[in-house]
C-alpha atoms as a PDB file:
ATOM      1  CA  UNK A   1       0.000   0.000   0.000  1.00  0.00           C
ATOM      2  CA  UNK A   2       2.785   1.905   0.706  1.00  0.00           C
ATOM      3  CA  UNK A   3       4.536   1.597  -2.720  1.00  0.00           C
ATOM      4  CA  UNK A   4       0.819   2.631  -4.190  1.00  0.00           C
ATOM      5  CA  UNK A   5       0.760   5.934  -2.552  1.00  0.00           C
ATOM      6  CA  UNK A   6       4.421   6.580  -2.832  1.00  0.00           C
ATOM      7  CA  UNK A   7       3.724   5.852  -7.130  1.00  0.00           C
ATOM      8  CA  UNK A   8       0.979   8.453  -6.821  1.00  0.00           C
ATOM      9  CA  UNK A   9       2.476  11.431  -4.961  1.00  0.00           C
ATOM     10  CA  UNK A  10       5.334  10.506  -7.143  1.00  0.00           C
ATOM     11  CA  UNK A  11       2.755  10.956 -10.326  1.00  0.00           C
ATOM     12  CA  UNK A  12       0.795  14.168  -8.644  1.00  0.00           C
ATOM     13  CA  UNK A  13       4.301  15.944  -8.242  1.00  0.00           C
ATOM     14  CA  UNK A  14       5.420  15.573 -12.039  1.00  0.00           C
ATOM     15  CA  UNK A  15       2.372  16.109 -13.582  1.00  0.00           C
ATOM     16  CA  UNK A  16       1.279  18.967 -11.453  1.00  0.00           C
ATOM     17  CA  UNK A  17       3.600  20.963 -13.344  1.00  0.00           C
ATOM     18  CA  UNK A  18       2.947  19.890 -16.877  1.00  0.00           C
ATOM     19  CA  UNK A  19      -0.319  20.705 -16.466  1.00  0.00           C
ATOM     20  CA  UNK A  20       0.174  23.697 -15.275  1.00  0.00           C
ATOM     21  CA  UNK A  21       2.265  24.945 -17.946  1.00  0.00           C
ATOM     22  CA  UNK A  22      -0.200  23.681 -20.100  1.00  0.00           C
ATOM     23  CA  UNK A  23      -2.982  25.363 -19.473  1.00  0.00           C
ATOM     24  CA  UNK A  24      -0.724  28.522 -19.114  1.00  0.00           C
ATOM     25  CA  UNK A  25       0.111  28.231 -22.720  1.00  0.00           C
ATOM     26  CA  UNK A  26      -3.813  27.736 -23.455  1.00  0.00           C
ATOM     27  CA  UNK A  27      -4.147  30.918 -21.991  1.00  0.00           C
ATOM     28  CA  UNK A  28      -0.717  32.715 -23.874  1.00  0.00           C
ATOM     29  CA  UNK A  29       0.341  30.205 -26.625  1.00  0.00           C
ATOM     30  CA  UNK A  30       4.329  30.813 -26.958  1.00  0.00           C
ATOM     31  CA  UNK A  31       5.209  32.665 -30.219  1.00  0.00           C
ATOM     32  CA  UNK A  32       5.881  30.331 -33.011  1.00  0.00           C
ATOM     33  CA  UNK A  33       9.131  30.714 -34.483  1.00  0.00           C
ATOM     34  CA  UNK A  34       7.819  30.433 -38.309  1.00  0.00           C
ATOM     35  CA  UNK A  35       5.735  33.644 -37.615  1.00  0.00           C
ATOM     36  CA  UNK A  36       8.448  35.265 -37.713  1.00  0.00           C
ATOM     37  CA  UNK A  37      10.209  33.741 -41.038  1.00  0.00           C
ATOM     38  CA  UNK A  38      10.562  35.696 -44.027  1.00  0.00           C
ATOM     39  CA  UNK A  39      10.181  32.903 -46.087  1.00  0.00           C
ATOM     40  CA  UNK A  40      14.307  32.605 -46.860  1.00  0.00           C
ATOM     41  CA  UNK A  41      17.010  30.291 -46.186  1.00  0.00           C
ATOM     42  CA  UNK A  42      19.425  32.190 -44.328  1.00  0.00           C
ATOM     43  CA  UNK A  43      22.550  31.250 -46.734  1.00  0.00           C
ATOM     44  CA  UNK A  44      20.566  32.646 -49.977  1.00  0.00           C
ATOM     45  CA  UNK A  45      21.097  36.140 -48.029  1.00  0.00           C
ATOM     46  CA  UNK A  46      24.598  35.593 -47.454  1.00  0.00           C
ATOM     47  CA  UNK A  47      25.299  34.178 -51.074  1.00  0.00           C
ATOM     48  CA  UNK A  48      24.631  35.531 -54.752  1.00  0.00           C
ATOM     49  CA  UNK A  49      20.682  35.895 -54.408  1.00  0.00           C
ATOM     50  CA  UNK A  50      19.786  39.564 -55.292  1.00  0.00           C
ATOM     51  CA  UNK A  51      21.681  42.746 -55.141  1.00  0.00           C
ATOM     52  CA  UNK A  52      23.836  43.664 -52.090  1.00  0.00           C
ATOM     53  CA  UNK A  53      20.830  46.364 -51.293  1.00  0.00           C
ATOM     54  CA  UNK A  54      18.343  43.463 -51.556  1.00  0.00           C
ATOM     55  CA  UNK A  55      20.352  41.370 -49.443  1.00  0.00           C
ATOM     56  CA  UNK A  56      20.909  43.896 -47.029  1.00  0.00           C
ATOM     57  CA  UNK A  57      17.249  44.758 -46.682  1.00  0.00           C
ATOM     58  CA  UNK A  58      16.144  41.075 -46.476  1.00  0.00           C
ATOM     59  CA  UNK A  59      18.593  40.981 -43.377  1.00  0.00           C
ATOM     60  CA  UNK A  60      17.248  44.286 -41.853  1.00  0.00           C
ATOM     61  CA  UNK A  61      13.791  42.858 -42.260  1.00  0.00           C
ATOM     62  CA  UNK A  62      15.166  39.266 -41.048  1.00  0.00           C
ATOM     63  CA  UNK A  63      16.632  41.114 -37.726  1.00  0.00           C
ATOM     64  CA  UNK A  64      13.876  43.082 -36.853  1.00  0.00           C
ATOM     65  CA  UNK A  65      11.583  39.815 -37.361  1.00  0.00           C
ATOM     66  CA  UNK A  66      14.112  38.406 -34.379  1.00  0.00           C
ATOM     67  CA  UNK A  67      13.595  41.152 -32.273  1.00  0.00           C
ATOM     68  CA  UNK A  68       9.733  40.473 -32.407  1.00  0.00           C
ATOM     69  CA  UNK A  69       9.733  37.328 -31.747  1.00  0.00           C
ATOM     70  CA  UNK A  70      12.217  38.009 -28.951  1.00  0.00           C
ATOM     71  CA  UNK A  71      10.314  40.463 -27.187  1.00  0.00           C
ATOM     72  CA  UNK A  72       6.703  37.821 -27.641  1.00  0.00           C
ATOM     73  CA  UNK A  73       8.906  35.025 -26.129  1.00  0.00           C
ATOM     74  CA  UNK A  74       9.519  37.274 -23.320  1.00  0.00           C
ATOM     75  CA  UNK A  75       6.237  38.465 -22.532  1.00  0.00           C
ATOM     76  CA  UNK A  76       5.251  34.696 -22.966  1.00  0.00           C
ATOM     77  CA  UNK A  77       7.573  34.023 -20.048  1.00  0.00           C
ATOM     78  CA  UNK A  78       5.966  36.726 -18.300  1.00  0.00           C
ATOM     79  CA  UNK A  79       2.648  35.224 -18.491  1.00  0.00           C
ATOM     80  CA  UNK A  80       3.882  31.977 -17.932  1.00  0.00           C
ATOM     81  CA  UNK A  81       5.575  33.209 -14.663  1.00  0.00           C
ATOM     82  CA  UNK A  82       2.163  35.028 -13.233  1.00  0.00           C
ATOM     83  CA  UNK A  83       0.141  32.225 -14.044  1.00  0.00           C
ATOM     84  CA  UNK A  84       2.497  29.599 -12.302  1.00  0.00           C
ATOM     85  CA  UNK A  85       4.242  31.492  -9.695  1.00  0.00           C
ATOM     86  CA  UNK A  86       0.943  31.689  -7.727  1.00  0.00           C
ATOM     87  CA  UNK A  87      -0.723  28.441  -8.198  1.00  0.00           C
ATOM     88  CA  UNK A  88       2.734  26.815  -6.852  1.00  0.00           C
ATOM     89  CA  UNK A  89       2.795  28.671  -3.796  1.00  0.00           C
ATOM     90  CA  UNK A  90      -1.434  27.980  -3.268  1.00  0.00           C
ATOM     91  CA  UNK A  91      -0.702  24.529  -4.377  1.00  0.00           C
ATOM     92  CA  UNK A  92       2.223  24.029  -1.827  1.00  0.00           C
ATOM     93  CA  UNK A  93       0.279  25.114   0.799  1.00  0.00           C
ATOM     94  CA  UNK A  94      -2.683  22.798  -0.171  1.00  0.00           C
ATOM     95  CA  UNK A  95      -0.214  20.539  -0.110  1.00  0.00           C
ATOM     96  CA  UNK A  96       1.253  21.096   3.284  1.00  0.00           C
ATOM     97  CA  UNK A  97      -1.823  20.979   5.213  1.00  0.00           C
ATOM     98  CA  UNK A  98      -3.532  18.360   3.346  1.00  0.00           C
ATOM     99  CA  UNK A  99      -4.565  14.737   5.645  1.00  0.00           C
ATOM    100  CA  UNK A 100      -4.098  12.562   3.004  1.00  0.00           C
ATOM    101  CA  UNK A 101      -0.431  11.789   2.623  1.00  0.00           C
ATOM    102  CA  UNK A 102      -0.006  10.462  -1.388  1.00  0.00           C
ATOM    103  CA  UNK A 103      -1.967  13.991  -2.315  1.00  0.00           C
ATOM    104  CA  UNK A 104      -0.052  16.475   0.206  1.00  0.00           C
ATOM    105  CA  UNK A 105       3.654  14.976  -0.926  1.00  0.00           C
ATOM    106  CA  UNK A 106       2.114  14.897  -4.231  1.00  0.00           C
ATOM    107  CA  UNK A 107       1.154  18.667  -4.689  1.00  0.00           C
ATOM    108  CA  UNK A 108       4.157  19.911  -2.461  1.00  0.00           C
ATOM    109  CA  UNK A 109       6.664  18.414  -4.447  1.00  0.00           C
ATOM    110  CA  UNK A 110       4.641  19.587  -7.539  1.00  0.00           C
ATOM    111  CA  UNK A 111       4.258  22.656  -6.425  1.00  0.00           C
ATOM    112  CA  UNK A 112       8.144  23.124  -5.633  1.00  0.00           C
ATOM    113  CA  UNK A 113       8.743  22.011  -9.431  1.00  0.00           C
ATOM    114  CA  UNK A 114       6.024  24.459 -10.545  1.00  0.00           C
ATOM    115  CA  UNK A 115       7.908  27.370  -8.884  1.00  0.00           C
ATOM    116  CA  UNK A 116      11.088  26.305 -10.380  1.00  0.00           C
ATOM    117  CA  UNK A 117       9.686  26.130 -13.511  1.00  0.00           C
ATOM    118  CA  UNK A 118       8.387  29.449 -13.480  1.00  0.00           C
ATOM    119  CA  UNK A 119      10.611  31.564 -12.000  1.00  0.00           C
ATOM    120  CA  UNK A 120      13.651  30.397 -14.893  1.00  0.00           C
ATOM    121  CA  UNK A 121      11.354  30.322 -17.302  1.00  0.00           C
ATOM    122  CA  UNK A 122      11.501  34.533 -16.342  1.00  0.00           C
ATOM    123  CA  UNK A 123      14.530  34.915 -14.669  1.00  0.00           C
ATOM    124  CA  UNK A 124      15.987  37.097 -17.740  1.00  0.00           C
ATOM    125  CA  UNK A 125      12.359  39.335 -18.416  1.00  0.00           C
ATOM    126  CA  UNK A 126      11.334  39.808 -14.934  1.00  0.00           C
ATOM    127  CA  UNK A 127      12.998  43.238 -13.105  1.00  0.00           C
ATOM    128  CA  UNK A 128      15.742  42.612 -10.761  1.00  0.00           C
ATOM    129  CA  UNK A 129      13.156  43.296  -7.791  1.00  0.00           C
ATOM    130  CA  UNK A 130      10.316  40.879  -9.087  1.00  0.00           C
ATOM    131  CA  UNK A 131      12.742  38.214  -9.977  1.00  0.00           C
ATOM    132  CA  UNK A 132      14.657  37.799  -6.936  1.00  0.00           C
ATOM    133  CA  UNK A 133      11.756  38.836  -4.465  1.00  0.00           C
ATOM    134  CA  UNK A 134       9.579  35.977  -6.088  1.00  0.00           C
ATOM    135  CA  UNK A 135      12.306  33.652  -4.698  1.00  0.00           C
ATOM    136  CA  UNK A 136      12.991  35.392  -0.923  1.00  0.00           C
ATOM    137  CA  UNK A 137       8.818  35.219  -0.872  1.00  0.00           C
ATOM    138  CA  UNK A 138       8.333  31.341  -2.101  1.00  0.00           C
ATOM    139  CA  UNK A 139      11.391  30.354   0.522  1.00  0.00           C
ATOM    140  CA  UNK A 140       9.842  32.351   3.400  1.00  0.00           C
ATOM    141  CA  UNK A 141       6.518  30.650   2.815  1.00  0.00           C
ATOM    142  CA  UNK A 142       8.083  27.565   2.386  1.00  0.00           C
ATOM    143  CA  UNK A 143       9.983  28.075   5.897  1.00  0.00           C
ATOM    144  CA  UNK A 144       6.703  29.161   7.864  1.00  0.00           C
ATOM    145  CA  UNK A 145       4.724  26.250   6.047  1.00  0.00           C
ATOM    146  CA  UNK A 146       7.354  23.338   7.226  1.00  0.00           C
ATOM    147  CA  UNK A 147       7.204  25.117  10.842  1.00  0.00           C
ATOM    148  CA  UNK A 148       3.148  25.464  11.151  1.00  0.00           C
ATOM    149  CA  UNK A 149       2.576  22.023   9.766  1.00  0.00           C
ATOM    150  CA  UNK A 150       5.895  20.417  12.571  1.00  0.00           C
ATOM    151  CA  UNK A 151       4.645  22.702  15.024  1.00  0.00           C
ATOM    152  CA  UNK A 152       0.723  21.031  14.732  1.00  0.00           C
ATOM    153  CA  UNK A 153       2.505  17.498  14.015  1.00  0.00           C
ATOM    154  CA  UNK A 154       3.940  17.501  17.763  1.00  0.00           C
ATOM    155  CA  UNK A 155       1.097  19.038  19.297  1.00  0.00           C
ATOM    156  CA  UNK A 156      -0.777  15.883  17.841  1.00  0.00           C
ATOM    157  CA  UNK A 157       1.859  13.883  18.893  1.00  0.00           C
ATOM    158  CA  UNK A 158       2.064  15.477  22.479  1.00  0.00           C
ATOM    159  CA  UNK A 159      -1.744  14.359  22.813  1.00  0.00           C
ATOM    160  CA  UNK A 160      -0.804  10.842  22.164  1.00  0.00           C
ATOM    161  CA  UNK A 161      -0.858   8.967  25.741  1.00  0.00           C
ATOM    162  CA  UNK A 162       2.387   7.306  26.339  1.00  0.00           C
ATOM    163  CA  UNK A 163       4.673   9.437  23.390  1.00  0.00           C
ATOM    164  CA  UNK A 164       7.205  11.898  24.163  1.00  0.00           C
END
């Protein structure tokens, strides 16, 4: 029974975070990188196709197609980040106050993974601030979490007749 309950906290805590990223990107689908094609192998541009001024405007066009898609992969990260940055931390302390023990390791683990996820997926588009006080906040909750839920595990303990 044991084994069956270790399996699905196990299963809760890596699909927690597929699924959430998944319906993240139902809500903001990342960019797709042929949007953002002109159309044109990159070594035609460098070679003999065109003049030099058609080659040279194919790659200005080409470059600022890059920086577009750049800038809608990083709000995508964005997005991604808001949407799983606080259903980790609600999940994690679902998780850590949950009674059934498969469900609680489950979504705490998950949840951990979730926050991971989403705070590299915008560790490079989030301000300095956001990105680093994202972290400080998840391990502070963390901290208080583990000491809440050890503080009520002894006092359950301490009603136990004969434990000490």
């Amino acid at each position: 029974m044991r084994a069956i309950l270790f399996g699905l906290g196990v299963a809760i805590a890596l699909m927690f975070p597929v699924a959430l990223r998944f319906v993240c990107f139902l809500y903001s689908p990342p960019p797709k990188y042929e949007d953002y094609q002109l159309g044109i192998n990159r070594s035609s541009v460098d070679t003999e196709v065109g003049t030099p001024a058609q080659r040279k405007e194919a790659e200005k066009k080409q470059q600022a197609n890059m920086e577009r898609l750049q800038a809608a992969q990083n709000k995508n990260s964005r997005e991604v980040f808001y949407g799983m940055y606080p259903i980790g931390l609600l999940a994690l302390v679902i998780g850590a106050f949950s009674r059934r023990r498969a469900l609680g390791a489950g979504l705490i683990f998950g949840a951990i993974f979730a926050l991971i996820d989403g705070c590299y997926e915008a560790w490079e588009v989030l301000p300095g601030w956001l990105s680093v006080g994202s972290k400080v906040l998840a391990l502070a909750i963390v901290i208080v979490t583990a000491a809440i839920v050890e503080g009520r595990m002894r006092s359950a303990a301490d009603q136990i007749p004969g434990s000490t």
